[in-house]
Every structure is written in C-alpha cells, then in structure tokens.
C-alpha atoms as a PDB file:
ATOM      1  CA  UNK A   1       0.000   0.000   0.000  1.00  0.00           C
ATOM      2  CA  UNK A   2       1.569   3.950  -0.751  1.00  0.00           C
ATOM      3  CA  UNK A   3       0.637   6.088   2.014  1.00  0.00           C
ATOM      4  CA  UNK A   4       0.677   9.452   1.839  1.00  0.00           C
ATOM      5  CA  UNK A   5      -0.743  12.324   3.549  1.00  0.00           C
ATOM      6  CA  UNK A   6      -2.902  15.635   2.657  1.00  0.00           C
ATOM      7  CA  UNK A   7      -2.689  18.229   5.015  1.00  0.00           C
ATOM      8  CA  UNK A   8      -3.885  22.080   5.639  1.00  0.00           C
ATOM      9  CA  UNK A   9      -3.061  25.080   8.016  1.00  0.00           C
ATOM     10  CA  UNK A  10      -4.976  28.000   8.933  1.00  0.00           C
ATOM     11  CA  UNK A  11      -2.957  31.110  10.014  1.00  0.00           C
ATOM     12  CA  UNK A  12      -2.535  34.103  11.892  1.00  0.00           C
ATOM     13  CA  UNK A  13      -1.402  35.764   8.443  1.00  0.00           C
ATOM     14  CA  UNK A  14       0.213  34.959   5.150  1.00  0.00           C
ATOM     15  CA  UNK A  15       4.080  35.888   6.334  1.00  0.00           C
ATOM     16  CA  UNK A  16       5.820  33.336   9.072  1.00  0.00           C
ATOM     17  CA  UNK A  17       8.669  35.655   8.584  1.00  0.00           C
ATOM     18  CA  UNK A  18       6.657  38.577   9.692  1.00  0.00           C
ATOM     19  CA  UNK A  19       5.548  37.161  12.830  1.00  0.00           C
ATOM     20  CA  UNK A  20       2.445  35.077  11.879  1.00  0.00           C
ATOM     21  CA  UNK A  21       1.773  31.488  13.394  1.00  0.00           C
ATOM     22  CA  UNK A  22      -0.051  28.392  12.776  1.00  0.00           C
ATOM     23  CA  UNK A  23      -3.508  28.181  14.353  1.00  0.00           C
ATOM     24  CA  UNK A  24      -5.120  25.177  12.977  1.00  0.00           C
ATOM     25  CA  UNK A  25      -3.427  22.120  11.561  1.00  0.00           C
ATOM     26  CA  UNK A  26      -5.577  19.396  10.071  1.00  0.00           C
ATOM     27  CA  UNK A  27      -4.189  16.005   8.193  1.00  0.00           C
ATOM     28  CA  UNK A  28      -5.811  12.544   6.428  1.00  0.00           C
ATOM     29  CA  UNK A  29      -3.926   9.664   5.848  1.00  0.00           C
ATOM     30  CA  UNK A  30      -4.428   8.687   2.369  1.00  0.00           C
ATOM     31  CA  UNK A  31      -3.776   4.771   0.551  1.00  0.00           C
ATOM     32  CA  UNK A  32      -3.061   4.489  -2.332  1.00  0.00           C
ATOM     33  CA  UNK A  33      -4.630   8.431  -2.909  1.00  0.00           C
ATOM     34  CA  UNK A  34      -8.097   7.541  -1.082  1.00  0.00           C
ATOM     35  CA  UNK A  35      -8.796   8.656   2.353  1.00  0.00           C
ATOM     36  CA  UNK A  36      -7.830   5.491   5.195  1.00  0.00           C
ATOM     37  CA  UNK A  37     -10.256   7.915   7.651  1.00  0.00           C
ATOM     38  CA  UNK A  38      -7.144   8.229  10.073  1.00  0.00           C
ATOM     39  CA  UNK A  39      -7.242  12.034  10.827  1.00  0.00           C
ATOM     40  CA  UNK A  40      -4.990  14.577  12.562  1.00  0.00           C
ATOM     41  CA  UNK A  41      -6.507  17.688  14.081  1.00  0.00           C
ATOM     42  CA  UNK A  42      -5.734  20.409  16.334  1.00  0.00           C
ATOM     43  CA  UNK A  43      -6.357  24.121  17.236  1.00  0.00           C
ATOM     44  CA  UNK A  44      -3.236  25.768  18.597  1.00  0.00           C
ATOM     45  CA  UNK A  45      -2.444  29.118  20.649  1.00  0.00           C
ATOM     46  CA  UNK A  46      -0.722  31.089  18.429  1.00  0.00           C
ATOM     47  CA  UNK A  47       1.121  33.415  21.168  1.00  0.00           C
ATOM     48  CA  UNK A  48      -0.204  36.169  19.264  1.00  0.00           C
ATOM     49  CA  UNK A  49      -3.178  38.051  18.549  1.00  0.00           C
ATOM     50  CA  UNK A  50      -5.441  36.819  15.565  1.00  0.00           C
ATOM     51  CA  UNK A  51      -5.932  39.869  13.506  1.00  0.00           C
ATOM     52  CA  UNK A  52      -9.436  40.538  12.530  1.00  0.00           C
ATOM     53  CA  UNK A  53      -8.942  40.168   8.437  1.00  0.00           C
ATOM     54  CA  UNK A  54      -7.911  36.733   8.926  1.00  0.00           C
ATOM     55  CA  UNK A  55     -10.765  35.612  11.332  1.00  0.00           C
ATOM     56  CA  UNK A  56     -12.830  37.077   8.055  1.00  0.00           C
ATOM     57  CA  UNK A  57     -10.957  34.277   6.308  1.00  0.00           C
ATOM     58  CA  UNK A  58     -11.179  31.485   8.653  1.00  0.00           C
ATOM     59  CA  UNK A  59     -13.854  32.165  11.179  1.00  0.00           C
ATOM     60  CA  UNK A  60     -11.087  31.628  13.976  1.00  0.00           C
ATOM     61  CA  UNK A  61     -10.520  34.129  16.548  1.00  0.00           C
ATOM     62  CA  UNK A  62      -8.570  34.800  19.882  1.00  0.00           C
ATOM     63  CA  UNK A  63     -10.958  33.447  21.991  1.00  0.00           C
ATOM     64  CA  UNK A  64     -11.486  30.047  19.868  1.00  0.00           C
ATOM     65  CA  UNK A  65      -8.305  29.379  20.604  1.00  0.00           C
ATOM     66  CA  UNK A  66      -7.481  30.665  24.188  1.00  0.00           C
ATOM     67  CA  UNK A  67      -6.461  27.396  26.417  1.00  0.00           C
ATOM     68  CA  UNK A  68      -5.480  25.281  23.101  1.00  0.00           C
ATOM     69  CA  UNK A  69      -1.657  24.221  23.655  1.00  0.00           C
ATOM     70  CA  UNK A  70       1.007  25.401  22.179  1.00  0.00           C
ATOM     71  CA  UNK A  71       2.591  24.126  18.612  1.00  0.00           C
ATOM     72  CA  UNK A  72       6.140  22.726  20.645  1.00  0.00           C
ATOM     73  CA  UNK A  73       3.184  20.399  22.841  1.00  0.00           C
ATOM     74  CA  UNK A  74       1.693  18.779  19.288  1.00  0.00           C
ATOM     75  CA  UNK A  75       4.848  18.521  17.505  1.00  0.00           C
ATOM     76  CA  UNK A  76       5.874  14.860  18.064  1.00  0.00           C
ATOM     77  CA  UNK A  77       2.214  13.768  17.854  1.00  0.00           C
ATOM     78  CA  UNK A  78       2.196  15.642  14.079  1.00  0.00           C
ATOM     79  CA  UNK A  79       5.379  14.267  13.555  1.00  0.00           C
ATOM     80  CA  UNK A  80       4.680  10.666  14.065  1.00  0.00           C
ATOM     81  CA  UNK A  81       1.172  11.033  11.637  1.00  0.00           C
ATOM     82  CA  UNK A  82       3.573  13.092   9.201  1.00  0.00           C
ATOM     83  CA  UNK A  83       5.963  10.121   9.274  1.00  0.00           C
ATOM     84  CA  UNK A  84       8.173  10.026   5.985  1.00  0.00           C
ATOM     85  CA  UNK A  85       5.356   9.980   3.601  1.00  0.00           C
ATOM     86  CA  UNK A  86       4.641  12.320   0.614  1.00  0.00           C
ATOM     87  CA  UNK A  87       3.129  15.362   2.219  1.00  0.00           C
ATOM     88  CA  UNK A  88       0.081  16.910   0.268  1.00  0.00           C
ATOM     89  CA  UNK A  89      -1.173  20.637   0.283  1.00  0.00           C
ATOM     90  CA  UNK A  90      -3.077  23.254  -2.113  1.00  0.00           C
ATOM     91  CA  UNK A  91      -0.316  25.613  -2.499  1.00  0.00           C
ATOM     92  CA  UNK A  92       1.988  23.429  -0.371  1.00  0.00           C
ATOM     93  CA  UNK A  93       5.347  25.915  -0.121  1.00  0.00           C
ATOM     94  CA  UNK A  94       2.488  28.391   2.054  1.00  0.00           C
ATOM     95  CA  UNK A  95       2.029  25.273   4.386  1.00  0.00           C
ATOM     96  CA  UNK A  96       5.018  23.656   4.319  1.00  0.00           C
ATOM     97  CA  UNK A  97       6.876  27.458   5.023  1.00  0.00           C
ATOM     98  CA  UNK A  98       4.509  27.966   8.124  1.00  0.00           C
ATOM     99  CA  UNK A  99       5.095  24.391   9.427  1.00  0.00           C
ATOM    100  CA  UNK A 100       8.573  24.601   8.960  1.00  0.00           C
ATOM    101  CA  UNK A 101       8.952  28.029  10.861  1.00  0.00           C
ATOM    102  CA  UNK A 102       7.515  26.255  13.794  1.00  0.00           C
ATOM    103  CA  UNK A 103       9.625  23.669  13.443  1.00  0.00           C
ATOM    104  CA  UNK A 104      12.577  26.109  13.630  1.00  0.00           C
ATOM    105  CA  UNK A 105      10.996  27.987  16.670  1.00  0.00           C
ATOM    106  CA  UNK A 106      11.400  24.571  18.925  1.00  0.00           C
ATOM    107  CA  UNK A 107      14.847  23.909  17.459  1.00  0.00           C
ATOM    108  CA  UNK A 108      13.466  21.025  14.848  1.00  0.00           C
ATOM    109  CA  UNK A 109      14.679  19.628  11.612  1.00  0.00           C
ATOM    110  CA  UNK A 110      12.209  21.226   8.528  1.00  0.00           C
ATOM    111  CA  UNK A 111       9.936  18.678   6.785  1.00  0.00           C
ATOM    112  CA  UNK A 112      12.227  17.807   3.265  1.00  0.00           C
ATOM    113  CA  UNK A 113      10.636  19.700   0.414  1.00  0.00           C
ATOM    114  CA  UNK A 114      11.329  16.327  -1.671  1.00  0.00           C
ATOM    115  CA  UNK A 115       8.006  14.951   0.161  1.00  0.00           C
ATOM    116  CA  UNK A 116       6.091  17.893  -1.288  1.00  0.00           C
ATOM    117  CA  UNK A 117       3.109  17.424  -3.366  1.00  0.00           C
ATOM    118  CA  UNK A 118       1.551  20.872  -4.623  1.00  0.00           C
ATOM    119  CA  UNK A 119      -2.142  20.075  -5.803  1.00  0.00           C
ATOM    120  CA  UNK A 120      -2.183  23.795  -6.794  1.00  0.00           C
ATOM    121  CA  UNK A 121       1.033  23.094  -8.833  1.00  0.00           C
ATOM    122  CA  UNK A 122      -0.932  19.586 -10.512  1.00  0.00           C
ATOM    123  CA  UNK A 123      -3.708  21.943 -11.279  1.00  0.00           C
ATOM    124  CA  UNK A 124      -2.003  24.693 -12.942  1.00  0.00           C
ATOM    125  CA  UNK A 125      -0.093  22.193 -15.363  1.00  0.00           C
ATOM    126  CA  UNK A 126      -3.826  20.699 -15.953  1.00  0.00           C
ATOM    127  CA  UNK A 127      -6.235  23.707 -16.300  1.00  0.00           C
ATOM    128  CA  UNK A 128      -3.607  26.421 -17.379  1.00  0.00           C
ATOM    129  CA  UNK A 129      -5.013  29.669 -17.525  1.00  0.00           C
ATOM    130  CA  UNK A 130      -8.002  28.872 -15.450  1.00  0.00           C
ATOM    131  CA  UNK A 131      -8.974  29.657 -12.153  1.00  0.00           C
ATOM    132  CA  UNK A 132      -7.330  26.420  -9.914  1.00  0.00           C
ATOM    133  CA  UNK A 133      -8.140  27.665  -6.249  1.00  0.00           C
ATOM    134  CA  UNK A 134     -10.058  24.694  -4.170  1.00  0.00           C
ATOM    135  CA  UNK A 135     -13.505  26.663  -4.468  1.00  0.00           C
ATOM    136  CA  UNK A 136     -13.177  26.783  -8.267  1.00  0.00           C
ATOM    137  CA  UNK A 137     -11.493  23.034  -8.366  1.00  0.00           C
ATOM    138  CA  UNK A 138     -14.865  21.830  -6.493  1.00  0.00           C
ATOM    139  CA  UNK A 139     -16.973  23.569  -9.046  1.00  0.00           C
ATOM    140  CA  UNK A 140     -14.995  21.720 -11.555  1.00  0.00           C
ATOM    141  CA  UNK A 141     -15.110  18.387 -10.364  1.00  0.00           C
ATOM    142  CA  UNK A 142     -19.365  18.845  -9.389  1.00  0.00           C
ATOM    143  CA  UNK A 143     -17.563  18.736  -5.524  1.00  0.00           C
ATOM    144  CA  UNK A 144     -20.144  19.798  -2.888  1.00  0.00           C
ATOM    145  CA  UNK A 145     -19.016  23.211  -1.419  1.00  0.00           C
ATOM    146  CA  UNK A 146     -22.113  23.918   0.379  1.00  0.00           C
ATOM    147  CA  UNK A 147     -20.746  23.156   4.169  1.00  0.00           C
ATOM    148  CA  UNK A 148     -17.797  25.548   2.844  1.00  0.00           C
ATOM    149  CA  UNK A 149     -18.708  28.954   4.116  1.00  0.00           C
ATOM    150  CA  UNK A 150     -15.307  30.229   5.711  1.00  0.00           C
ATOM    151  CA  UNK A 151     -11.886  27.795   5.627  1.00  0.00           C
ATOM    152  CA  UNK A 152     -11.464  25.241   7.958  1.00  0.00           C
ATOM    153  CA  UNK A 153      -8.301  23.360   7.807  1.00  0.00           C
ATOM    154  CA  UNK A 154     -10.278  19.930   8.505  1.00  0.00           C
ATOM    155  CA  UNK A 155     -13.198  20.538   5.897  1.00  0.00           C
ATOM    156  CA  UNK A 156     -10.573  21.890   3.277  1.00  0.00           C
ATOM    157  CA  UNK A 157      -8.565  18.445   3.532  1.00  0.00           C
ATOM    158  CA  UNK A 158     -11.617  16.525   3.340  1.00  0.00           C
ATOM    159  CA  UNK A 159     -12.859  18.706   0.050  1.00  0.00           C
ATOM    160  CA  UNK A 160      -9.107  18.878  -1.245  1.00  0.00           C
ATOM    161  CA  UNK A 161      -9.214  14.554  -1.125  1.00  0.00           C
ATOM    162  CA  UNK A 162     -11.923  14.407  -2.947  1.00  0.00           C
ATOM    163  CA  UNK A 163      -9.870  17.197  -5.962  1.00  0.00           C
ATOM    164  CA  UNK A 164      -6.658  15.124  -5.351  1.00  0.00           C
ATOM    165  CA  UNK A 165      -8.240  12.084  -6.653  1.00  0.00           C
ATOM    166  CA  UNK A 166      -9.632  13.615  -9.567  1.00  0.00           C
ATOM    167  CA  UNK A 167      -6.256  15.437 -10.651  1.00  0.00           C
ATOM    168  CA  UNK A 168      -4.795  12.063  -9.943  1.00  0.00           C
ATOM    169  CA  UNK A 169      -7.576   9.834 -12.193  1.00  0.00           C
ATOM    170  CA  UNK A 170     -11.035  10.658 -11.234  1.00  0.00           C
ATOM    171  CA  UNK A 171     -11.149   6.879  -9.542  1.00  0.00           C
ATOM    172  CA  UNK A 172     -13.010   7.706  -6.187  1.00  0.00           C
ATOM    173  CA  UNK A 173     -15.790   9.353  -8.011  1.00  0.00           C
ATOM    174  CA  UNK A 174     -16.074   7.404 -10.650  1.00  0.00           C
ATOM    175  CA  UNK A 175     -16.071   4.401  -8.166  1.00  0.00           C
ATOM    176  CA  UNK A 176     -18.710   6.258  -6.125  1.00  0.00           C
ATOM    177  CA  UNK A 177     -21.496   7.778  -8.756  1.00  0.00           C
ATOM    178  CA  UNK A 178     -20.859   5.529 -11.467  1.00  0.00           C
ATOM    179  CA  UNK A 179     -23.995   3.665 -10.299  1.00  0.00           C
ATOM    180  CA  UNK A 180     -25.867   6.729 -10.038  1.00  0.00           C
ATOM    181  CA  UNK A 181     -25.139   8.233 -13.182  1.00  0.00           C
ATOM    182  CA  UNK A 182     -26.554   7.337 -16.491  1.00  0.00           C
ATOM    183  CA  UNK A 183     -23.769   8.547 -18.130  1.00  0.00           C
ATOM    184  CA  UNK A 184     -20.499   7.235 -16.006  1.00  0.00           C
ATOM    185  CA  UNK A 185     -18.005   9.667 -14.841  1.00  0.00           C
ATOM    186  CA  UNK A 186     -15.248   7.394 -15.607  1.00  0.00           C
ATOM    187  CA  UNK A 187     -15.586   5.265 -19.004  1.00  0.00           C
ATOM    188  CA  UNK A 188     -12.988   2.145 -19.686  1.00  0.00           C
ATOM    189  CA  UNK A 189     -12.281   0.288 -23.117  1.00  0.00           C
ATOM    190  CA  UNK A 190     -12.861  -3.667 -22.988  1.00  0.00           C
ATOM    191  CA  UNK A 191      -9.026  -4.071 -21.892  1.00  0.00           C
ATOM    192  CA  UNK A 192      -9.487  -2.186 -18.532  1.00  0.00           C
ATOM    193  CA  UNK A 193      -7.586   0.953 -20.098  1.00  0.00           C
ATOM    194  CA  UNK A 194      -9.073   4.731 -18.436  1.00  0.00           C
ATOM    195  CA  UNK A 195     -10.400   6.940 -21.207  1.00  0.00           C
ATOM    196  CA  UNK A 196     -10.209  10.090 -19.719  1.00  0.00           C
ATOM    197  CA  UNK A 197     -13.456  11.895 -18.883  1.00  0.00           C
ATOM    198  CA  UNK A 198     -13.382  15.626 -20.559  1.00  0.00           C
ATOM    199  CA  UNK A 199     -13.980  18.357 -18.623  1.00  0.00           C
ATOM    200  CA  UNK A 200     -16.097  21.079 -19.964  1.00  0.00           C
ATOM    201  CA  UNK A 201     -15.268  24.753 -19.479  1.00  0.00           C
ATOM    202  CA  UNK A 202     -17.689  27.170 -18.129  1.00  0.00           C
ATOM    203  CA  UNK A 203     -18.122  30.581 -19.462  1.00  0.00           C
ATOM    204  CA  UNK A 204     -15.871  32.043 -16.859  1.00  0.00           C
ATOM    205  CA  UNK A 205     -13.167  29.259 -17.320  1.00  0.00           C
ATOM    206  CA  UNK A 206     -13.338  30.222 -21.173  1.00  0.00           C
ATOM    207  CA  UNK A 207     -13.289  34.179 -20.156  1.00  0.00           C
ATOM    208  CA  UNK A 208     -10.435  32.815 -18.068  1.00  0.00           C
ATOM    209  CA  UNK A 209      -8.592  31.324 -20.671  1.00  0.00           C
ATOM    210  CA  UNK A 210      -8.810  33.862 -23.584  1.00  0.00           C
ATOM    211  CA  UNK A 211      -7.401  36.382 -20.649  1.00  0.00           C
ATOM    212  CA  UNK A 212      -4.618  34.402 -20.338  1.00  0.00           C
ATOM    213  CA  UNK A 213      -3.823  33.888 -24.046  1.00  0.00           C
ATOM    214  CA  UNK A 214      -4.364  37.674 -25.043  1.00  0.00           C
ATOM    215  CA  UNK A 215      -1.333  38.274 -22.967  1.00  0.00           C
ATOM    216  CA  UNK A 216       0.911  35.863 -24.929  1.00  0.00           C
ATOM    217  CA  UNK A 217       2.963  36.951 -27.816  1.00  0.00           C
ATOM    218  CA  UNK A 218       2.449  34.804 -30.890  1.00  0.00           C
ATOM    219  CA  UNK A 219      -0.309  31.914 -29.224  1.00  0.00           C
ATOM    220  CA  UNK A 220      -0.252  28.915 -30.944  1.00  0.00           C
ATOM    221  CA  UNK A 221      -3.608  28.355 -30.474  1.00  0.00           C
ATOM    222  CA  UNK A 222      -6.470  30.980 -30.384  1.00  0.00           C
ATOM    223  CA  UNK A 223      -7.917  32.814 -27.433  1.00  0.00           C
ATOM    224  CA  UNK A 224     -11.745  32.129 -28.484  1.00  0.00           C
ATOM    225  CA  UNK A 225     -13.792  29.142 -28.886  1.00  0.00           C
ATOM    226  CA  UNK A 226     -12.454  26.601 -31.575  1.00  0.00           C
ATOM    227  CA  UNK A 227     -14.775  27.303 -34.857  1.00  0.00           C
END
C-alpha cells in the first residue's frame, strides 16, 4: 500500500517571517490516494493576537483558541502522523513554510521539500489559464461546497481529497457515482484501459482562458472558442 498524507493550516497571516503562526493544523492519511479515515486535528495558541482580516478568512478568533496548547506540545504527535510519507497541500510551499517556521521555533529539523506534493502546482499544469483555487477546483469536479462557508483546515482536507483524486484519475468518483449516473463519470475500453473523462469549461473558465492567451505573444492556439 503507498501512504501518503494531505494536510492544511490556517494562520494568523500569510508571512511566518513577519511574525504570523499556525492556528489550525488538520491532516488525512491517504492509501493508495483515497482517504484510510485516520485524521490529525488540532487548534493551537498562536502566542499572538489573531488579527481581525484573517478571522474574516477562517472564522477563527482569539478566543477560539485561548487554552489550546502550544505548537512545541503537538509537535511529536504531528510528527509521528507526518511520518516520511509524501506530504500533500493546495499551495503546499504556504504550508510547508509555516510548518517549517515552527519547526525552527522549537529547534526542529524542517519537513524535506522532496516529500512535497503541490495540488495547486498539478492543477495549474492541468487547467492552465483557469482559475485552480479549491472553491473553483470543487466547481470543476461537481464537488459539494455547500458546508464551505469560511476555511477550515479539517473541511478543506476533506474537500481537497476528494480534488486530489480527480487530478490524480477521477477513480473515487467514478467508483462512487458511477452507479448513479446514467452517463459514467469514468468510461474504460474492454481491456481495462481509463479513457479520460473531458472536462467542460464554463463561461468564466473560457473568459479565463482567452485572458490568459491575449497576454501571450504569438499563441499557438487561439484565445476564443475553436470554430
């Protein structure tokens, strides 16, 4: 079995350098890309004030987090879930920066950037030019966003499984709805071979696109819709 495991932060700010600390850390162990239901999850007292624009973000404030314990008394435990398996984030280098700066704070090693998986990354190299935040990557994939009213480092790893598996086949899903679904999500030949399932643009995603291709000097291909 591969093991690996998806993981999200929530933050006093966007800048460990500047100051800002971890508040929320939330993890799923993943086999073989699909969620084992082993989960890591913990609020943490930042030492610091949680400025009011990013409680807009998160919904997390001072006093959500007043008598949580401190990142140096969950370190081992995150550790030991971390273990040394591939280590999966939406815009990992954000994460992996603000877990490392804590790491540095208690006088631990950094997590090895050669475990990095960057779904953002995997989406950007799949949709270019189109918008590849987890919001829009739900919308994409017909992912239900409704519980998703403010970020929540659990919920987000949870959504972000479901976007992982689809960037990474489409197996889950197809697994899931193909018995609810007239026309299957995931089609195969006769020899067990994936044809891949398109994905159709929406008018913003096409808006999206041409955007990106105006800006180009000499496109190959053009910005509109294919005549």
């Amino acid at each position: 079995m591969s093991r690996s495991v998806l993981f999200d932060t929530e933050t006093t700010g966007l800048d460990p350098l500047l100051g800002d600390r971890v508040i929320e850390i939330a993890a799923l162990e993943l086999e073989n890309e699909l969620p084992t239901g082993r989960q890591f999850h913990v609020l943490l007292d930042p030492e610091r004030d949680i400025p009011e624009e990013a409680s807009r973000i998160h919904g997390l404030t001072s006093a959500d987090v007043a008598g949580k314990p401190r990142f140096a008394a969950v370190a081992a435990a995150l550790l030991a879930f971390l273990d040394e398996d591939p280590l999966i984030a939406h815009n990992a280098p954000f994460d992996f920066g603000f877990l490392n700066a804590e790491f540095a704070r208690i006088g631990m090693p950094s997590l090895d950037p050669a475990r990095m998986i960057d779904t953002l990354a995997l989406a950007k190299a799949r949709f270019p030019g189109m918008p590849n935040s987890l919001d829009a990557l739900c919308r994409r994939f017909s992912i239900d966003l409704s519980a998703r009213t403010r970020h929540n480092a659990l919920l987000d790893c949870r959504l972000l499984a479901e976007v992982y598996v689809e960037l990474s086949g489409g197996r889950q899903r197809g697994l899931e709805l193909a018995a609810e679904s007239a026309t299957p999500l995931v089609a195969y030949t006769h020899d067990g071979a994936r044809v891949p399932r398109p994905i159709v643009p929406g008018a913003a995603e096409l808006a999206a696109h041409a955007a990106f291709v105006a800006r180009l000097k000499d496109p190959l291909w053009p910005a509109g819709p294919a005549g």
